[in-house]
N, C-alpha and C. Protein backbone atom coordinates (compact mmCIF):
# COMPACT_ATOMS: atom_id res chain seq x y z
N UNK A 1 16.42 -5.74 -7.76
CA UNK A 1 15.42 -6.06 -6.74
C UNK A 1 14.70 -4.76 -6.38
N UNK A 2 13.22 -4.72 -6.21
CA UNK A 2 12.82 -3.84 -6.01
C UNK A 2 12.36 -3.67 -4.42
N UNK A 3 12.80 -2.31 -4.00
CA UNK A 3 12.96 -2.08 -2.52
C UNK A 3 11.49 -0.75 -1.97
N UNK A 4 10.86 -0.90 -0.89
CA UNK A 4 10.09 -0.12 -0.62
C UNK A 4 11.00 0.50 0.34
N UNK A 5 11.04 1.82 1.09
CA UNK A 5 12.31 2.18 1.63
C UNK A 5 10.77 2.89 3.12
N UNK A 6 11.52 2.30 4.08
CA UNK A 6 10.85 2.52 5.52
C UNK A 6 12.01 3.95 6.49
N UNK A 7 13.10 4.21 5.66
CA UNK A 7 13.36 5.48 6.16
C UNK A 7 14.66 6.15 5.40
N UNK A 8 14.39 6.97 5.72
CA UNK A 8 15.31 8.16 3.80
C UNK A 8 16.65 7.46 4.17
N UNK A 9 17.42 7.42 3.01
CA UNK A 9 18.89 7.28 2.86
C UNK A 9 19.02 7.60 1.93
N UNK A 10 20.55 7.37 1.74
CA UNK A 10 21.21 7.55 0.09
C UNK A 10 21.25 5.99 -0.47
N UNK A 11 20.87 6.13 -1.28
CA UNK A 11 21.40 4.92 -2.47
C UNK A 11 22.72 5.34 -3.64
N UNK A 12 22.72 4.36 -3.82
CA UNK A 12 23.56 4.64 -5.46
C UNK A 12 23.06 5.49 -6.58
N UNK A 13 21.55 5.41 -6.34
CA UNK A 13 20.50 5.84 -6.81
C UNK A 13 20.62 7.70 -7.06
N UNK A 14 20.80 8.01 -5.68
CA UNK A 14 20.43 9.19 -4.91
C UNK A 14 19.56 8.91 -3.56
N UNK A 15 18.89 9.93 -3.41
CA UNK A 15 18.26 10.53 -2.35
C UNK A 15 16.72 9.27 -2.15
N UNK A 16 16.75 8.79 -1.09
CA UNK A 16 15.30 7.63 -1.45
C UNK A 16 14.76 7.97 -0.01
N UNK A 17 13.10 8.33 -0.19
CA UNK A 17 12.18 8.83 0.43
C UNK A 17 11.75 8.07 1.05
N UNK A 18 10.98 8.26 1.94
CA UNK A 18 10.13 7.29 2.81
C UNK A 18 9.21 7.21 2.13
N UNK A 19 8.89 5.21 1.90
CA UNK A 19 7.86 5.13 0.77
C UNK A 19 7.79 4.90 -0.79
N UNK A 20 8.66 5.35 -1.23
CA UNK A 20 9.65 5.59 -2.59
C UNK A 20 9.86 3.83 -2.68
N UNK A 21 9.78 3.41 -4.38
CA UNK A 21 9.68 2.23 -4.51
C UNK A 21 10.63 2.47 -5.70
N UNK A 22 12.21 1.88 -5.38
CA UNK A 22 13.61 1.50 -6.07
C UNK A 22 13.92 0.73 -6.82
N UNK A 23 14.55 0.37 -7.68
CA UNK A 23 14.79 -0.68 -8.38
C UNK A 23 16.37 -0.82 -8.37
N UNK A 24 17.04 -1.43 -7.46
CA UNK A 24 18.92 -1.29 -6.89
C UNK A 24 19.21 -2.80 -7.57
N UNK A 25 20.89 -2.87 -7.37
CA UNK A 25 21.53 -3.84 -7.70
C UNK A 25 21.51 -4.35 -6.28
N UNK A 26 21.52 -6.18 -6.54
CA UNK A 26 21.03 -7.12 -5.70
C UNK A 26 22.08 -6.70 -4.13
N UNK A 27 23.38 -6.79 -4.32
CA UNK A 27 24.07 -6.60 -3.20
C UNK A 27 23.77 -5.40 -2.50
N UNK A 28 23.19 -4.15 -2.37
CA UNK A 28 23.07 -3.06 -1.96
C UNK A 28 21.87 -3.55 -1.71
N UNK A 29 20.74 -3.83 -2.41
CA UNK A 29 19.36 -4.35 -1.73
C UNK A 29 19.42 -5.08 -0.17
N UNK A 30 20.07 -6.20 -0.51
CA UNK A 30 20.91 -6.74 0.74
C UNK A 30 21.16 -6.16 1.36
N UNK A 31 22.28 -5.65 0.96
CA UNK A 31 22.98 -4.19 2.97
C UNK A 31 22.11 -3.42 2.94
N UNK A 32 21.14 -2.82 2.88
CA UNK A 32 19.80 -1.69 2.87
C UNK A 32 19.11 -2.81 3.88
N UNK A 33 18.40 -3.83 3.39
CA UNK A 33 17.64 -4.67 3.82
C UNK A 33 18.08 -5.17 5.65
N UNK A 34 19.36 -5.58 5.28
CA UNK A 34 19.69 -5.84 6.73
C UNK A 34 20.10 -4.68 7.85
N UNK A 35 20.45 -3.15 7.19
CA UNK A 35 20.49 -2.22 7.78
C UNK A 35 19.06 -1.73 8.38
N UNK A 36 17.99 -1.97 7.95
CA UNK A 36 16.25 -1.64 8.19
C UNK A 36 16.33 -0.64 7.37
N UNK A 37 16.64 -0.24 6.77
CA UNK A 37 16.67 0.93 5.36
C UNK A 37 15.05 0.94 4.81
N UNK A 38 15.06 -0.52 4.42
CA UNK A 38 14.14 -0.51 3.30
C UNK A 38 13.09 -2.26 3.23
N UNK A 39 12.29 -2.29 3.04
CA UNK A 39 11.81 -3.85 2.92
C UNK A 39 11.68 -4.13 1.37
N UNK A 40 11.55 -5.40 1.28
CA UNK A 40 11.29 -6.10 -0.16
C UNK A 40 9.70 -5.65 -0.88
N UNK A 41 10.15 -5.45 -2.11
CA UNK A 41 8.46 -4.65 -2.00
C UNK A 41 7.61 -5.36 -3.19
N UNK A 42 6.25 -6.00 -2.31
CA UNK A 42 5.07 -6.75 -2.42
C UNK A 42 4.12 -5.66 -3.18
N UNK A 43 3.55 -6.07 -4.91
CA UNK A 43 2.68 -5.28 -5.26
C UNK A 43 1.40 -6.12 -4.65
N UNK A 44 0.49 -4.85 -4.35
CA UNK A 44 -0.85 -5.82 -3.77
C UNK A 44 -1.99 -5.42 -4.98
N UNK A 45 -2.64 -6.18 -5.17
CA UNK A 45 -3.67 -5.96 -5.82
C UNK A 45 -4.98 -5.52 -5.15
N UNK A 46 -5.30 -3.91 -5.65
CA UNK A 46 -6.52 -3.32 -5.23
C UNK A 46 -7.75 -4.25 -5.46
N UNK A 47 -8.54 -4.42 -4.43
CA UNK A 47 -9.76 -4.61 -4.27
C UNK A 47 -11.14 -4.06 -4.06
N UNK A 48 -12.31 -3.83 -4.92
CA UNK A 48 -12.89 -2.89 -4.81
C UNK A 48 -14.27 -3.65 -3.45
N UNK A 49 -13.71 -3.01 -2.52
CA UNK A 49 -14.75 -3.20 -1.31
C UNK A 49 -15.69 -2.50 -0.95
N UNK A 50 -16.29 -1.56 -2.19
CA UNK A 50 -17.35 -0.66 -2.30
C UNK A 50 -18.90 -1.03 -1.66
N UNK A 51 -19.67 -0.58 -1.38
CA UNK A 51 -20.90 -0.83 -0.98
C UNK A 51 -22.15 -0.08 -1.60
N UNK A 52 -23.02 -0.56 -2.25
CA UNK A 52 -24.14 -0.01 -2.76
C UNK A 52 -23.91 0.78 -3.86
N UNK A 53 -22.78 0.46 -4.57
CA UNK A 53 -22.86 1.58 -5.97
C UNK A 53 -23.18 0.20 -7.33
N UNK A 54 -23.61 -0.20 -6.67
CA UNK A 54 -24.62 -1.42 -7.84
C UNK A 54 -25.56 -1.85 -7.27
N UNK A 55 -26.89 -2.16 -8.46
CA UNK A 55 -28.13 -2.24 -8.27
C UNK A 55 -28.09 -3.86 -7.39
N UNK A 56 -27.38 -4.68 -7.79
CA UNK A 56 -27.24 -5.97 -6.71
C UNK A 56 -26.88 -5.95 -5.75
N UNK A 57 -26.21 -4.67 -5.20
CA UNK A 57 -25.41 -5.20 -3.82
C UNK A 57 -26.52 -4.01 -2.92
N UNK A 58 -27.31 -3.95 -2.79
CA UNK A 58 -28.25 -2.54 -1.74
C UNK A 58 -27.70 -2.52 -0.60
N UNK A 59 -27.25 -1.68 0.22
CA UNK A 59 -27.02 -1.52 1.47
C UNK A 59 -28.17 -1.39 2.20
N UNK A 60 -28.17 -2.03 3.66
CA UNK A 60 -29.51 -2.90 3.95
C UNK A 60 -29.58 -1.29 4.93
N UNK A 61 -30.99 -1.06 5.43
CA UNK A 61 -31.22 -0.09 6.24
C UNK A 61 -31.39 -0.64 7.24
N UNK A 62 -31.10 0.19 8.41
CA UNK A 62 -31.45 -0.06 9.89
C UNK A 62 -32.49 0.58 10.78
N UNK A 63 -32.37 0.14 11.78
CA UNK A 63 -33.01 1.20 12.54
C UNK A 63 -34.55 0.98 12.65
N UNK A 64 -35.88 1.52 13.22
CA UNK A 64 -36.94 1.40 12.49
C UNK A 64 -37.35 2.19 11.74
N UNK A 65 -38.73 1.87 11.63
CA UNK A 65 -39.71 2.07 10.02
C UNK A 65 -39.67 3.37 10.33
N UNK A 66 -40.00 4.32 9.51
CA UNK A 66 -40.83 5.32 9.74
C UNK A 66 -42.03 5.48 9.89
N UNK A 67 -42.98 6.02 10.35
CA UNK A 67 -44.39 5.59 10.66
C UNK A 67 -44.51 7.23 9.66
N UNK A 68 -46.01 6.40 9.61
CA UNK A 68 -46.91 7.43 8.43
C UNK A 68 -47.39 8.53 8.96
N UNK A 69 -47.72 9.69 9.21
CA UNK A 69 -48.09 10.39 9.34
C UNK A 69 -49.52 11.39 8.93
């Protein structure tokens, strides 16, 4: 089971960081888990929420016009 770890301990492993993503045997996942050690760990899929780096998406301007001069 793979574990995201929310504060350092030892594993069987060794030394596991805050953040550090484990791969433990199921029963130790368990006692970690219910100790607050570590949570179950969710891959998320990146989403690109970019703005204006393509010719379809323009980022709209604000504000007013400029006047001519």
């Amino acid at each position: 089971m793979k574990l995201e770890f929310i504060r350092n301990t030892m594993t069987s492993a060794g030394k596991a960081r805050i953040g550090q993503v484990l791969e433990l045997p199921e029963q130790e996942s368990k006692d970690l888990v219910k100790l607050s050690r570590c949570v179950p760990y969710v891959s998320q899929e990146l989403v690109d929420r970019s703005i204006g780096l393509s010719d379809e998406t323009k980022p709209v301007k604000r504000g007013r016009p400029k006047k001519n001069v």
